[in-house]
N, C-alpha and C. Protein backbone atom coordinates (compact mmCIF):
# COMPACT_ATOMS: atom_id res chain seq x y z
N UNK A 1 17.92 -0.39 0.02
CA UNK A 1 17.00 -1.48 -0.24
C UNK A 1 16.55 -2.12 1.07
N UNK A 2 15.76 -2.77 0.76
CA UNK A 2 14.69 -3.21 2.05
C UNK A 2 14.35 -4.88 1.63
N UNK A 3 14.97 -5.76 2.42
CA UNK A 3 14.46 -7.29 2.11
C UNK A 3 13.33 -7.63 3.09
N UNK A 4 12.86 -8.80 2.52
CA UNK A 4 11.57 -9.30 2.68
C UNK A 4 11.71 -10.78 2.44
N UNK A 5 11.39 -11.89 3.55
CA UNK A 5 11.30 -13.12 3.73
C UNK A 5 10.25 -13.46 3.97
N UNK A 6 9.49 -14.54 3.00
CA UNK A 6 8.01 -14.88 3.42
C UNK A 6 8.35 -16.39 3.29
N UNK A 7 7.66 -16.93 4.55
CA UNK A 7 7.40 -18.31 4.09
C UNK A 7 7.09 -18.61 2.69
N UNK A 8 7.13 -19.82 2.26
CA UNK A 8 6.84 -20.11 1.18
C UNK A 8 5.52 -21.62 1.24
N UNK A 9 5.41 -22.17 2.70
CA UNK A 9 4.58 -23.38 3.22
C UNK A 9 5.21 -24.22 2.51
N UNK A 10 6.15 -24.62 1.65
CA UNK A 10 6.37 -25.92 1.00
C UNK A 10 7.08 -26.73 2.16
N UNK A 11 8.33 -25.98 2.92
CA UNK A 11 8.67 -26.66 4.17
C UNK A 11 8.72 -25.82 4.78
N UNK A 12 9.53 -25.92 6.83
CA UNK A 12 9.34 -25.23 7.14
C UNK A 12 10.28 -24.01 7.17
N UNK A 13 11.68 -24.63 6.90
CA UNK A 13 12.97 -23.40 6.50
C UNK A 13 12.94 -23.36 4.59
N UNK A 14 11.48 -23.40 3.70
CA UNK A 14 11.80 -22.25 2.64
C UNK A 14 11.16 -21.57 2.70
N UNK A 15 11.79 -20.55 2.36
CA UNK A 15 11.22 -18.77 1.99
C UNK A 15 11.59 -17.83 0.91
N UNK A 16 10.36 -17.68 0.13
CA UNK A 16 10.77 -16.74 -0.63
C UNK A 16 11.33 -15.24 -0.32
N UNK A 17 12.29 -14.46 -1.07
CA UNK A 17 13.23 -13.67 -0.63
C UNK A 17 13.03 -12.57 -1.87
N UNK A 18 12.94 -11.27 -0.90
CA UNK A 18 13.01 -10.34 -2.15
C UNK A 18 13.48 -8.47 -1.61
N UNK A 19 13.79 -7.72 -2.37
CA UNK A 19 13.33 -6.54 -2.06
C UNK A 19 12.91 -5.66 -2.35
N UNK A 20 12.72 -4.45 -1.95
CA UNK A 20 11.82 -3.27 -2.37
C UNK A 20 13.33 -2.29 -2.62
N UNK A 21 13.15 -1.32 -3.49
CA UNK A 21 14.19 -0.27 -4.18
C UNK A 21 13.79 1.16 -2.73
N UNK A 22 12.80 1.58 -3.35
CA UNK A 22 13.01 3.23 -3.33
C UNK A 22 12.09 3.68 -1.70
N UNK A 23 12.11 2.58 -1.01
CA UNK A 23 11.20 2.88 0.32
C UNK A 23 9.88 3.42 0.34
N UNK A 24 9.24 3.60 -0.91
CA UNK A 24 7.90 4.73 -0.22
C UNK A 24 7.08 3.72 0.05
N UNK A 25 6.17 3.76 0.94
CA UNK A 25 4.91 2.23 1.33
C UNK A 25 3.59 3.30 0.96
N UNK A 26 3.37 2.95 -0.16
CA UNK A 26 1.76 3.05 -0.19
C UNK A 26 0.66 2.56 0.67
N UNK A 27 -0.61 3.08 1.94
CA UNK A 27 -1.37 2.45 2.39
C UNK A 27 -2.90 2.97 1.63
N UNK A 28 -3.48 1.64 1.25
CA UNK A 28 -4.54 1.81 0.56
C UNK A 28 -5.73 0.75 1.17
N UNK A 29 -6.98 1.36 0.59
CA UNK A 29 -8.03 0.23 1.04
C UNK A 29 -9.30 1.16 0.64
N UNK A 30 -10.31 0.24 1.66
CA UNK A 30 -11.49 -0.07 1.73
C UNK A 30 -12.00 1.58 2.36
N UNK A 31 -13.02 2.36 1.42
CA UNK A 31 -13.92 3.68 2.11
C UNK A 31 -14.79 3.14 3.03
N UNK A 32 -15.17 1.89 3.47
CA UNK A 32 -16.32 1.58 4.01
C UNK A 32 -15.79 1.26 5.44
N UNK A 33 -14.75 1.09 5.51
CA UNK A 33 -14.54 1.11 7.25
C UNK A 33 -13.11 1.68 7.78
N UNK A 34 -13.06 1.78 8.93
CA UNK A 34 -11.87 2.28 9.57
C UNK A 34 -11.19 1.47 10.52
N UNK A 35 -9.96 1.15 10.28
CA UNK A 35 -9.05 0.95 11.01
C UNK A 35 -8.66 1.03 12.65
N UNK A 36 -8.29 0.29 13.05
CA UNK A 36 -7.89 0.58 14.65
C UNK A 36 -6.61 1.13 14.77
N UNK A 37 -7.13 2.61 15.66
CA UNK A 37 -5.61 3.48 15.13
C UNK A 37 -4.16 2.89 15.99
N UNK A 38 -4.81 1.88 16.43
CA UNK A 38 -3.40 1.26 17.06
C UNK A 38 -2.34 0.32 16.34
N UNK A 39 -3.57 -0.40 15.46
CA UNK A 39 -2.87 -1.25 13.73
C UNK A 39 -2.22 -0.10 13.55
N UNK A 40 -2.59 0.87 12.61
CA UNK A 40 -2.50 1.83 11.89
C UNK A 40 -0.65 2.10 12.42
N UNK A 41 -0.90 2.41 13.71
CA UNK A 41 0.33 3.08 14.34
C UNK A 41 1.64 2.40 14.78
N UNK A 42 0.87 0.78 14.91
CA UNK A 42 1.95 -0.45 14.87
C UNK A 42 2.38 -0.35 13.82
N UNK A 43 1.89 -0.50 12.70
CA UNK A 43 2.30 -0.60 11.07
C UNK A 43 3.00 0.73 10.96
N UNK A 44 2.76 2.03 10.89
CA UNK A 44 3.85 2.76 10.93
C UNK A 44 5.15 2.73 10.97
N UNK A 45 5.16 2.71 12.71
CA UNK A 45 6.08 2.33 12.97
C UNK A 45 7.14 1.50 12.49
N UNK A 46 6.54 0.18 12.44
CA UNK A 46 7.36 -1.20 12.07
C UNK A 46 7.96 -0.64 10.94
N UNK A 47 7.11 -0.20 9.43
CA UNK A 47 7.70 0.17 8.21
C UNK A 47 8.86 1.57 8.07
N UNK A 48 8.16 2.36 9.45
CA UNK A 48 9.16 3.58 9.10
C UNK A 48 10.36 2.91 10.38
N UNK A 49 10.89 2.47 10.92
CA UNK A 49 11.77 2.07 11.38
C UNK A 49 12.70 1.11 10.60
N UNK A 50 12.28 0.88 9.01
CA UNK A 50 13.28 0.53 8.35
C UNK A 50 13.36 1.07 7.44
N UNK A 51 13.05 2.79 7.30
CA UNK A 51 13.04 3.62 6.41
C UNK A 51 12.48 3.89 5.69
N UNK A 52 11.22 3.41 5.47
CA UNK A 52 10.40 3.71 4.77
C UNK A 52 9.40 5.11 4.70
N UNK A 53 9.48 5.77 4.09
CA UNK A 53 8.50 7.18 3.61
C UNK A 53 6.71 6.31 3.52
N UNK A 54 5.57 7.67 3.51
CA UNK A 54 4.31 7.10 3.61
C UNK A 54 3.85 8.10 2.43
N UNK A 55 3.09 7.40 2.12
CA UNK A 55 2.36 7.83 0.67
C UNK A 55 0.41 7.05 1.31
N UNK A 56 -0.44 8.35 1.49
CA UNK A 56 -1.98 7.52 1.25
C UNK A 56 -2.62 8.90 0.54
N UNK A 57 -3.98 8.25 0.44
CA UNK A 57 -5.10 8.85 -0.29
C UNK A 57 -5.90 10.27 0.62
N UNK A 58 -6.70 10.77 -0.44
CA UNK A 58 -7.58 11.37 0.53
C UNK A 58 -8.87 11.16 0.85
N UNK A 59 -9.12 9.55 1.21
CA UNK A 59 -10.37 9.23 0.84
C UNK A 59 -11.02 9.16 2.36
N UNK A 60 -12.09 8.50 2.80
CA UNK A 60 -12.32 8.19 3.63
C UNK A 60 -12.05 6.66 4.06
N UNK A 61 -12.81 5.95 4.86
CA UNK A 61 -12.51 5.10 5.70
C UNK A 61 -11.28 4.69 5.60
N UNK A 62 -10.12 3.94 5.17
CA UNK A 62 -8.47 3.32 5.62
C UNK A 62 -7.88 4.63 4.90
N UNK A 63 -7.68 4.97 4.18
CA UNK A 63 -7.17 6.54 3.90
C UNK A 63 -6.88 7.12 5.38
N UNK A 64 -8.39 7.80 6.10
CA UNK A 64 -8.90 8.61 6.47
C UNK A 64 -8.20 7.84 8.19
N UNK A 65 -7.69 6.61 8.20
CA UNK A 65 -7.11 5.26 9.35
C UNK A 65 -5.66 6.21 9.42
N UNK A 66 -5.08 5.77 8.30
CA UNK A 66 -3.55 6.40 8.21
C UNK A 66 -3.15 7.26 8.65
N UNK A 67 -4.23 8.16 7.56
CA UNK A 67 -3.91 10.09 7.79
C UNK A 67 -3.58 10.28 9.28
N UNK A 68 -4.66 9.79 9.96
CA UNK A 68 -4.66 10.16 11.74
C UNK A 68 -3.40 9.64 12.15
N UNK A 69 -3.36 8.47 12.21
CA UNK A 69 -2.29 7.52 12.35
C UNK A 69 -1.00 8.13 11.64
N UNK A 70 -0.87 8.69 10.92
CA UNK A 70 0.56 9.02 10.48
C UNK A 70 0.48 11.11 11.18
N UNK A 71 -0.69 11.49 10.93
CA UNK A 71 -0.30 12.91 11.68
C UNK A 71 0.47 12.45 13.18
N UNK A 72 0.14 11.68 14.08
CA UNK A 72 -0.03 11.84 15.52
C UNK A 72 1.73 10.94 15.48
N UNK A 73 2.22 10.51 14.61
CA UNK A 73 3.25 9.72 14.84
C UNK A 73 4.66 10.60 14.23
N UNK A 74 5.33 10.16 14.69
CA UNK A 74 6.80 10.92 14.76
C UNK A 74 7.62 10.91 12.94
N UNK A 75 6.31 9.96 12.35
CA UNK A 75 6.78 9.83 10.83
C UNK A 75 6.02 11.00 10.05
N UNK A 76 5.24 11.70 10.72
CA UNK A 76 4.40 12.83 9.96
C UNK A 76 5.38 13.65 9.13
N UNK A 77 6.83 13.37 9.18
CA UNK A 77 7.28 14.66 8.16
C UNK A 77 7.86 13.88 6.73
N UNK A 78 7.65 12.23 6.99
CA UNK A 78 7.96 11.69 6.02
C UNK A 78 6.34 11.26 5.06
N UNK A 79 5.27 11.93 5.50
CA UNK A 79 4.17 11.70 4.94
C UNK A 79 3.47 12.55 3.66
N UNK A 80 2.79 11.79 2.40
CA UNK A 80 2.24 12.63 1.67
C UNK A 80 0.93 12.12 1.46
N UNK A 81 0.09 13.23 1.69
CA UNK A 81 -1.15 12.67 0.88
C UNK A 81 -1.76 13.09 0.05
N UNK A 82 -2.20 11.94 -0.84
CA UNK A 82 -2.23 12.34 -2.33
C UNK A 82 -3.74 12.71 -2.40
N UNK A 83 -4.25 13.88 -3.26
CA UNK A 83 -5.50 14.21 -3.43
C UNK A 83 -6.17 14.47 -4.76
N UNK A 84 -7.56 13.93 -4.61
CA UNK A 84 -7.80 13.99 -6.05
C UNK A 84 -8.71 15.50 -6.09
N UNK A 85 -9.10 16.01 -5.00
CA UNK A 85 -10.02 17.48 -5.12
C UNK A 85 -9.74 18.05 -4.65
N UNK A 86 -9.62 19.84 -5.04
CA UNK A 86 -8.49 20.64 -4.37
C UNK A 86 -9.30 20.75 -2.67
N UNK A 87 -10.26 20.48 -2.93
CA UNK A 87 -10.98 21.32 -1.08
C UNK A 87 -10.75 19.94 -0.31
N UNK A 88 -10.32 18.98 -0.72
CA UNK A 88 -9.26 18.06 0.04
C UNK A 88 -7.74 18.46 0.54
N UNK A 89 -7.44 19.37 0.31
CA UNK A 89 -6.02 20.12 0.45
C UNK A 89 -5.70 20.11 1.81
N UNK A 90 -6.83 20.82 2.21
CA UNK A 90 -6.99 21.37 3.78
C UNK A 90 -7.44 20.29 4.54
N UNK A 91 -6.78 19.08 4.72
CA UNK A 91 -7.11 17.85 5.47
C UNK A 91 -6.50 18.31 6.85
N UNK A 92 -7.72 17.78 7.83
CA UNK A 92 -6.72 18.52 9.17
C UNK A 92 -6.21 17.85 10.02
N UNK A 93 -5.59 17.17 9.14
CA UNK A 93 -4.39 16.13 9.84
C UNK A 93 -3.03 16.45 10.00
N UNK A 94 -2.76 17.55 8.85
CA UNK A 94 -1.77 18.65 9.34
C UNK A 94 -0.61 17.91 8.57
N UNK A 95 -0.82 17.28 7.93
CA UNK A 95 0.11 16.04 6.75
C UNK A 95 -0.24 16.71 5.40
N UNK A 96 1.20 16.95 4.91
CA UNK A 96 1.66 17.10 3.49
C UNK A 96 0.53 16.87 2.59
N UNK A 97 -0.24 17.75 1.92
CA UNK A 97 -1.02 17.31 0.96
C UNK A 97 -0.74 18.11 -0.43
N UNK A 98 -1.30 16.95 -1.84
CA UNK A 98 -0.93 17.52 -2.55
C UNK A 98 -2.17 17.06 -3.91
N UNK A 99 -2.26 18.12 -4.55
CA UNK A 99 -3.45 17.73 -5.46
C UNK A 99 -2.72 17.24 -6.71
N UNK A 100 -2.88 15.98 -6.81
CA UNK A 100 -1.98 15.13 -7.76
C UNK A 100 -3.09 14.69 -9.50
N UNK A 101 -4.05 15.39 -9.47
CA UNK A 101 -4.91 15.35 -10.81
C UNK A 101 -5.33 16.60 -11.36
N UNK A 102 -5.40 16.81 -12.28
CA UNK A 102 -6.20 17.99 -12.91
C UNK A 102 -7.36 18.53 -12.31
N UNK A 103 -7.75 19.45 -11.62
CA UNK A 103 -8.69 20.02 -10.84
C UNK A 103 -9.45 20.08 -12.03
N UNK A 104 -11.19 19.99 -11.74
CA UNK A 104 -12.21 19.90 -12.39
C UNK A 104 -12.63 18.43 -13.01
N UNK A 105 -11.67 17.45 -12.59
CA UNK A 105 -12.33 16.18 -13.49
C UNK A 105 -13.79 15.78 -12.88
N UNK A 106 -14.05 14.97 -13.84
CA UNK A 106 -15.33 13.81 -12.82
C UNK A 106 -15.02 13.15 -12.13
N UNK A 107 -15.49 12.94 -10.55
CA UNK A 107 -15.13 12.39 -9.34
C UNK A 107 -14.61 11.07 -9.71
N UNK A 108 -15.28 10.57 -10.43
CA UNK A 108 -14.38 8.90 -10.41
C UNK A 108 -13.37 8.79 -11.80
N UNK A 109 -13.56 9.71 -12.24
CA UNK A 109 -12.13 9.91 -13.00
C UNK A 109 -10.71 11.03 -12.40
N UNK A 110 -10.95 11.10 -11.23
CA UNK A 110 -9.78 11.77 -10.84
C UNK A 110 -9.59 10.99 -9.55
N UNK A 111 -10.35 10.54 -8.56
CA UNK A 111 -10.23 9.02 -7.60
C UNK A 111 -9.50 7.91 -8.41
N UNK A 112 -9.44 7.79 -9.71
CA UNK A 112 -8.52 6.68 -10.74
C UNK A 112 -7.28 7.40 -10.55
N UNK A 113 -7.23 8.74 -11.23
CA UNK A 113 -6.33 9.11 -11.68
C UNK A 113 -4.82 9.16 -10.77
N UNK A 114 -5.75 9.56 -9.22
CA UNK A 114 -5.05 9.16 -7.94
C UNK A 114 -4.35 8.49 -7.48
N UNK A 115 -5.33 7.86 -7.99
CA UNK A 115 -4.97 5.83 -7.23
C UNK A 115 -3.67 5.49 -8.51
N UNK A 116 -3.79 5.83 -9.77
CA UNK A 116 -2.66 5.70 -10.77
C UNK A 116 -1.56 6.53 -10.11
N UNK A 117 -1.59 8.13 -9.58
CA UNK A 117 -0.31 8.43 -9.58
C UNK A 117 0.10 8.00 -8.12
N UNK A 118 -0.17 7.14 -7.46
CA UNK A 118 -0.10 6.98 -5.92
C UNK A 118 0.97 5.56 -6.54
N UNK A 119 0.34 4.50 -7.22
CA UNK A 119 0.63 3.04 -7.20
C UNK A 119 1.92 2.99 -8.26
N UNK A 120 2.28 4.43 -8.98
CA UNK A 120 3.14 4.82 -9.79
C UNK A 120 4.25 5.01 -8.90
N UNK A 121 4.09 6.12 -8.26
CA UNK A 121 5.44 6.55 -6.99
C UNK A 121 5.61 5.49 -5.91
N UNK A 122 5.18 4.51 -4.92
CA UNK A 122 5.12 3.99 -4.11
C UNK A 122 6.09 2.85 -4.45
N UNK A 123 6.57 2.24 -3.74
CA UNK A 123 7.67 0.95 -3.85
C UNK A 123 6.98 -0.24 -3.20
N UNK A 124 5.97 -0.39 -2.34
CA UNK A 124 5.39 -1.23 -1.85
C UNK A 124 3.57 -0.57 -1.55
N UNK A 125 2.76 -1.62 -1.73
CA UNK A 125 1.77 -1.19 -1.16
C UNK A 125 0.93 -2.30 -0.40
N UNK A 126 0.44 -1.24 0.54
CA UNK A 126 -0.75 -2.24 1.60
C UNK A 126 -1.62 -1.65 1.41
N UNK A 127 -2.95 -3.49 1.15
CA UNK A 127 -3.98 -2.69 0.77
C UNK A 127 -4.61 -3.39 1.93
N UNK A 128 -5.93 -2.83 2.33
CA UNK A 128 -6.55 -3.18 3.26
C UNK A 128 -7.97 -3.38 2.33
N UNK A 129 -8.88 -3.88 1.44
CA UNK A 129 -9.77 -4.12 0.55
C UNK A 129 -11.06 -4.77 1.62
N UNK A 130 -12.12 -4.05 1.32
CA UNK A 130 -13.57 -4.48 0.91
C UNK A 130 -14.05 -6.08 0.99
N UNK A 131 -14.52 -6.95 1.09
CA UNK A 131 -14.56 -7.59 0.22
C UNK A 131 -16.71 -8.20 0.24
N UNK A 132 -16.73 -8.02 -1.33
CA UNK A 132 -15.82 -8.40 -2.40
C UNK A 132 -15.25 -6.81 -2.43
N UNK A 133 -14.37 -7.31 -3.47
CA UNK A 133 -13.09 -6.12 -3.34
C UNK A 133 -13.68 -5.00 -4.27
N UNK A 134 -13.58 -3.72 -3.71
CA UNK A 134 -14.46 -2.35 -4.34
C UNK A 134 -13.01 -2.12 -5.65
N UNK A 135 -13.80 -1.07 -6.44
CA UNK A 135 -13.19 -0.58 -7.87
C UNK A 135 -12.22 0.15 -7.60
N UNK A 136 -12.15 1.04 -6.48
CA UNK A 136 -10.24 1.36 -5.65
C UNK A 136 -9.20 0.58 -5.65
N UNK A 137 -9.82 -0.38 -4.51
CA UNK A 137 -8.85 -1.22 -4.38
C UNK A 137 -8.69 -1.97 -5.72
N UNK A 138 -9.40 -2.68 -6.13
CA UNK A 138 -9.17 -3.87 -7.38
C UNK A 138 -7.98 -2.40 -8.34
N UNK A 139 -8.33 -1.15 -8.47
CA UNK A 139 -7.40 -0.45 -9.44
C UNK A 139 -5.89 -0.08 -8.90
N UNK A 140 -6.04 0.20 -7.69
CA UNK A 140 -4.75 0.13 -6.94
C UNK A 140 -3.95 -1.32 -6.88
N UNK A 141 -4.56 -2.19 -6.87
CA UNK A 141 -3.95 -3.60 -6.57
C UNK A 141 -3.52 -4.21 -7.99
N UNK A 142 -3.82 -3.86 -9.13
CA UNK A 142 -3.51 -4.19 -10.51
C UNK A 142 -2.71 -2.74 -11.40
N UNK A 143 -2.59 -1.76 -10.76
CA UNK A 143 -1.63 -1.04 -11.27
C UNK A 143 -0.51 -1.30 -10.40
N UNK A 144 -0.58 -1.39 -9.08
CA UNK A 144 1.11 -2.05 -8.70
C UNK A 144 1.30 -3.18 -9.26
N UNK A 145 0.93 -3.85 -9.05
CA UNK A 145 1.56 -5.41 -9.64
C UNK A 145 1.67 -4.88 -11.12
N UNK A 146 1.03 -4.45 -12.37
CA UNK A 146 1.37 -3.81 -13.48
C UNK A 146 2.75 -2.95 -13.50
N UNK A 147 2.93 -2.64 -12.33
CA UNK A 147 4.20 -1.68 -12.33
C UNK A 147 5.05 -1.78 -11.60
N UNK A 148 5.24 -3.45 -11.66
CA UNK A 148 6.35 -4.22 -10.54
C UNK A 148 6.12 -3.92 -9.12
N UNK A 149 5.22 -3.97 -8.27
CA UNK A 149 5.51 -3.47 -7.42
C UNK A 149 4.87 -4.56 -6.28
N UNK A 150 5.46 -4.76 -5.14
CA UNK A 150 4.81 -6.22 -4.75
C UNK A 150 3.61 -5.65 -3.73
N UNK A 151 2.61 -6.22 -3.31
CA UNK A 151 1.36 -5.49 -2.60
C UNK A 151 1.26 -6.27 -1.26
N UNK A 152 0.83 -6.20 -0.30
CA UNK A 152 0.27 -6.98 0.96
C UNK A 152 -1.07 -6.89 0.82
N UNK A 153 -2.19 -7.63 0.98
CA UNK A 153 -3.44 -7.94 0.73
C UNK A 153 -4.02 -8.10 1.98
N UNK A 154 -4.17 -7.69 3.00
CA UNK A 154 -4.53 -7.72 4.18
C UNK A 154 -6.14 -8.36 4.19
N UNK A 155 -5.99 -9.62 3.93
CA UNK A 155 -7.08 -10.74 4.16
C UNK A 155 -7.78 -11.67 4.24
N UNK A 156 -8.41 -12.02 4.85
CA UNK A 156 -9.11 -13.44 5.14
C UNK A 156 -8.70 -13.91 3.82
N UNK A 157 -9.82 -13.82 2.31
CA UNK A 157 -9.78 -14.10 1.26
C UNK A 157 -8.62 -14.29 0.65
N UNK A 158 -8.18 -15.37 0.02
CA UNK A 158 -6.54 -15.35 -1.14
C UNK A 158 -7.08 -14.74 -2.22
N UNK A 159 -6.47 -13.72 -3.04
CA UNK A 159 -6.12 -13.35 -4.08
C UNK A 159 -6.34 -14.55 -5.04
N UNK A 160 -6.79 -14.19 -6.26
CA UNK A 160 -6.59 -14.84 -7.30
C UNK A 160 -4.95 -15.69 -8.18
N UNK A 161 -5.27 -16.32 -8.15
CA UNK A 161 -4.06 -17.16 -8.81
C UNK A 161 -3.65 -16.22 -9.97
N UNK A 162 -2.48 -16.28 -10.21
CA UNK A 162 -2.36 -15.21 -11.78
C UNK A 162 -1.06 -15.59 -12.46
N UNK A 163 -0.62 -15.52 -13.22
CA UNK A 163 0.08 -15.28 -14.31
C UNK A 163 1.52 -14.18 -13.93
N UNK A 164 0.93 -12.87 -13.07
CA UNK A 164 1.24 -11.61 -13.14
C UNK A 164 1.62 -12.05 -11.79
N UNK A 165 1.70 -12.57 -11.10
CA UNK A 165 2.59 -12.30 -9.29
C UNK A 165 2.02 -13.92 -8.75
N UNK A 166 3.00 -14.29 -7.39
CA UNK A 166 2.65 -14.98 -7.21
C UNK A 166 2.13 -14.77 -5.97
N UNK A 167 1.36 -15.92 -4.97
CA UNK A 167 1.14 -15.70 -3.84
C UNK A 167 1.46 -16.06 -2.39
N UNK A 168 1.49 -15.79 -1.54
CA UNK A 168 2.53 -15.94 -0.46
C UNK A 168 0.75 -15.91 0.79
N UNK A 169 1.33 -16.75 1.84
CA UNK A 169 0.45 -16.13 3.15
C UNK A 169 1.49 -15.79 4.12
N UNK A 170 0.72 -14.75 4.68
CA UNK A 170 1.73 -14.44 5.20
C UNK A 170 1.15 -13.30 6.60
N UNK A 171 1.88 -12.52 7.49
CA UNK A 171 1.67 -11.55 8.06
C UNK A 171 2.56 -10.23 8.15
N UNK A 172 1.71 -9.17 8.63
CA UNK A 172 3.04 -8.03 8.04
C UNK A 172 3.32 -8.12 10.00
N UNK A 173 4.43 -7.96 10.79
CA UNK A 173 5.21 -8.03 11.31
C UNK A 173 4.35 -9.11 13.02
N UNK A 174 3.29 -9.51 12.37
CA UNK A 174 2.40 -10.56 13.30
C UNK A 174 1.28 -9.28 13.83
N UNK A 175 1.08 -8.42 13.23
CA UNK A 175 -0.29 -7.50 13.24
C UNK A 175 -1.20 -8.30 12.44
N UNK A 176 -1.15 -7.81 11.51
CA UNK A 176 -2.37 -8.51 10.37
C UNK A 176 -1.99 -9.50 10.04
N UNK A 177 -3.03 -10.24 9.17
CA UNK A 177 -2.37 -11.57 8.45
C UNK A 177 -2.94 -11.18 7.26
N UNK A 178 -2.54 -11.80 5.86
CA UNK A 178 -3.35 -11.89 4.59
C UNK A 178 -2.08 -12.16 4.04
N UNK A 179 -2.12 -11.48 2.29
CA UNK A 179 -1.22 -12.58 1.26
C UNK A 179 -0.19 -11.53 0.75
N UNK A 180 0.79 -11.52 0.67
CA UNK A 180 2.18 -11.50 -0.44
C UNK A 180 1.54 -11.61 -1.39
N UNK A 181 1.65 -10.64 -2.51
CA UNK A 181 1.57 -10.80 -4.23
C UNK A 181 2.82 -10.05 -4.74
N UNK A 182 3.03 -10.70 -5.58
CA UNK A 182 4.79 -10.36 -5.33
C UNK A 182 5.16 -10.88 -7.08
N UNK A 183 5.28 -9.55 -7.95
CA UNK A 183 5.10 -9.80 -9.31
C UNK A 183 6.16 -10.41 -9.88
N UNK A 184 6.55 -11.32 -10.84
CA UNK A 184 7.79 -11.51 -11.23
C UNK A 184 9.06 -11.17 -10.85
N UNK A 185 10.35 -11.33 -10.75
CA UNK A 185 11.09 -10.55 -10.88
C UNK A 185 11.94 -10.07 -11.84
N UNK A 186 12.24 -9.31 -12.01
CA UNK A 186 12.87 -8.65 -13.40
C UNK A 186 13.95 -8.12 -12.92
N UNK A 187 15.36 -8.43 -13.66
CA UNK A 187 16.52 -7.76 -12.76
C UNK A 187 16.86 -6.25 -12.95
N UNK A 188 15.92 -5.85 -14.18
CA UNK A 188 16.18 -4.24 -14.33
C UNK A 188 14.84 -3.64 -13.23
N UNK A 189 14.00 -4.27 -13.14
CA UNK A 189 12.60 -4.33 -12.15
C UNK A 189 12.86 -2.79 -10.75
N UNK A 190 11.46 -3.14 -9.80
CA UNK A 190 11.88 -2.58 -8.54
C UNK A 190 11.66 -4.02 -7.82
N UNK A 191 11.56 -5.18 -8.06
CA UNK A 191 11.62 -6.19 -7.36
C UNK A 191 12.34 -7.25 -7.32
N UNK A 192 13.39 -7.32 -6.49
CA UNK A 192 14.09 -8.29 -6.71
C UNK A 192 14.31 -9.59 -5.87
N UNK A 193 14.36 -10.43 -6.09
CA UNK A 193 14.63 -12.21 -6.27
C UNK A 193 15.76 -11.69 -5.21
N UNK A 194 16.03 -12.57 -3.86
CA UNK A 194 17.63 -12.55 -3.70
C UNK A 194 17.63 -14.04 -3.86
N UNK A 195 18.97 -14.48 -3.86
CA UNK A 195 19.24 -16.02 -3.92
C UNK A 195 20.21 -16.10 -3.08
């Protein structure tokens, strides 16, 4: 297991406290731009130095951030990337790929289907989103939290208030800044409350 302390702003020593189960970090986002492969490779790092496995897409723009970013880094053998079309296979990033939908669907029914079996396996995810936030991200960011799973929101914008997670500001190791969504906890869950 893997803990996680976020401020909470009510004072300045509380913090909410939690952890992640099964290590895999989902990185997800926005097709419309790319990443600075030095984020990319800070964030690596930081996450796979506390064990964490990598799980991304085969999409373009923050997909397409990672892929590079995780071939060129020493975590490339803990990497998978998930694909929704087989002539995505041959990504030449030289990283684990695997066609995780029924070959032949309709393009945006197997880009879902993706983004479902990605936010299914993953124990944490970072999303890097659009904004306003594109139909990827918004489906990736509501099937984790649907499936306990807490997300980093990498942005300016707060997240919506909800019912389903709460929200945190926060930064992932003083690289980025944006919000903690961090779903209930449930003690049979993958997220847990410490006290």
């Amino acid at each position: 297991m893997v803990s996680f302390s976020i401020p909470t702003g009510k004072t300045a020593d509380t913090f909410f406290n939690f952890t992640v189960e099964n290590r895999c970090l989902l990185f997800a986002g926005s097709r419309n731009f790319e990443l600075n492969p030095s984020l990319c490779s800070h964030l690596i790092n930081s996450f796979g130095k506390l064990g964490f496995s990598f799980l991304t897409g085969c999409a373009s723009g923050v997909d397409k951030s990672f892929r590079y970013a995780l071939s060129t880094s020493s975590y490339s053998k803990n990497s998978i990337v998930a694909c929704a079309f087989k002539y995505r296979l041959k990504d030449p990033s030289g990283l684990c790929s695997l066609l995780v939908v029924p070959d032949n669907l309709n393009p945006k029914v197997a880009l879902a289907k993706r983004t479902l079996w990605m936010t299914s396996r993953c124990s944490l995810l970072v999303l890097f989103p659009d904004f306003p936030c594109g139909s990827g991200s918004r489906l990736a960011f509501k099937s984790a939290i649907m499936n306990n799973k807490p997300v980093f929101v990498a942005s300016q914008v707060k997240p919506k208030d909800s019912n389903l997670y709460n929200v945190y500001k926060d930064t992932l190791f003083g690289l980025v800044s944006g919000f903690w969504c961090v779903p209930p906890v449930y003690k049979d869950g993958l997220c847990y409350e410490l006290y």
